[in-house]
Protein backbone atom coordinates (compact mmCIF):
# COMPACT_ATOMS: atom_id res chain seq x y z
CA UNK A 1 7.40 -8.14 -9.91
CA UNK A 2 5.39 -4.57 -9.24
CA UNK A 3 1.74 -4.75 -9.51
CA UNK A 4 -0.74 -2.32 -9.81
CA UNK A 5 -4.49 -1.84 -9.69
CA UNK A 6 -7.03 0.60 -11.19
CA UNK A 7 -10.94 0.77 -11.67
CA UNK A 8 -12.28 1.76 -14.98
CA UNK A 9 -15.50 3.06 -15.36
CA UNK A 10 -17.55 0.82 -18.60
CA UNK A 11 -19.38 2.02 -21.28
CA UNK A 12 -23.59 2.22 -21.10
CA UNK A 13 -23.63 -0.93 -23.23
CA UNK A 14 -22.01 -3.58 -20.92
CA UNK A 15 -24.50 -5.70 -18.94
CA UNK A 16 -24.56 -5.64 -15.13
CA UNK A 17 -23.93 -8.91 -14.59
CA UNK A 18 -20.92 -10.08 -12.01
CA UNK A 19 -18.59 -8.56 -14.27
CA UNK A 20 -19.10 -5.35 -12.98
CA UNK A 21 -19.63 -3.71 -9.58
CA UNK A 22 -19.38 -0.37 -7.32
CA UNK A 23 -15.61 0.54 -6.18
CA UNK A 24 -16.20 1.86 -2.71
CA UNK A 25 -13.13 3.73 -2.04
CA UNK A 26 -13.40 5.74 -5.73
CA UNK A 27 -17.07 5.60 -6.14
CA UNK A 28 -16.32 4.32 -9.36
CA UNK A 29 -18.90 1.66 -11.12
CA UNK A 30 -17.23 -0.69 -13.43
CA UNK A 31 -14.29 -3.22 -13.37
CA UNK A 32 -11.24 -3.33 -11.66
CA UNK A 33 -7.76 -4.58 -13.64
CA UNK A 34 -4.79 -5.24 -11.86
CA UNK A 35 -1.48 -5.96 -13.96
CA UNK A 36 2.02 -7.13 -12.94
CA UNK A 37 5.08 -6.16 -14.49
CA UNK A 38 8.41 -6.78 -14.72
CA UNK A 39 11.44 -5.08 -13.57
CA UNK A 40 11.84 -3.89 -17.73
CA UNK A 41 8.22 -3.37 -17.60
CA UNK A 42 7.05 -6.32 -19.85
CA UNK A 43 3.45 -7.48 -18.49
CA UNK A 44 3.95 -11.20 -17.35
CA UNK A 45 -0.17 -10.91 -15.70
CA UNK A 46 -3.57 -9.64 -16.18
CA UNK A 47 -6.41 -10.27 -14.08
CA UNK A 48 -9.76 -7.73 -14.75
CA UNK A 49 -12.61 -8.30 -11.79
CA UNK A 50 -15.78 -6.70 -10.77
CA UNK A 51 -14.92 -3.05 -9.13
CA UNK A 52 -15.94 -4.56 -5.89
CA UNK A 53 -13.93 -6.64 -5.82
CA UNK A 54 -11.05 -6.30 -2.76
CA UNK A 55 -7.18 -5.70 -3.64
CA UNK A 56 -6.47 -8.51 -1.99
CA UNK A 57 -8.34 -11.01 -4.04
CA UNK A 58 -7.15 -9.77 -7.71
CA UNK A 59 -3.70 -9.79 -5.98
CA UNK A 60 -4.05 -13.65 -5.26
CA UNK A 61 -5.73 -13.82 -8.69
CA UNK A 62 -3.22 -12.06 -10.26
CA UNK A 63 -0.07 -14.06 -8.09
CA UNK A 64 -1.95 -17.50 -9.36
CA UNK A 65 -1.70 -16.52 -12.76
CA UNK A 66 1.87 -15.44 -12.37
CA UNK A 67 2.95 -18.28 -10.94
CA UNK A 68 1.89 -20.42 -13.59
């Protein structure tokens, strides 16, 4: 399994509410998605947070949802 994270920057009409937050490292406001793939590539998990959001906690997020 390879997994990967990036913060994406949301659009003026999404409310600030915990879904979104300040990425520290990119400066980036918005949400952070982190997906895991297979070794073909097919996604087998998804987990979107708040920007703020650590690595490490979509990572256990993301490992949770794998597992199941």
């Amino acid at each position: 399994m390879i997994t990967d994270t990036e913060s994406v920057r949301v659009t003026a009409g999404v409310p600030q509410a915990t879904t979104t937050g300040l990425d520290v490292n990119k400066m980036a406001p918005g949400r952070k998605r982190e997906l895991a793939v297979d070794v073909m590539g097919l996604i087998s998990g998804v987990v979107v947070l708040a920007a703020s959001a650590h690595d490490s906690e979509t990572g256990i997020a993301l490992l949770n949802q794998a597992a199941e």
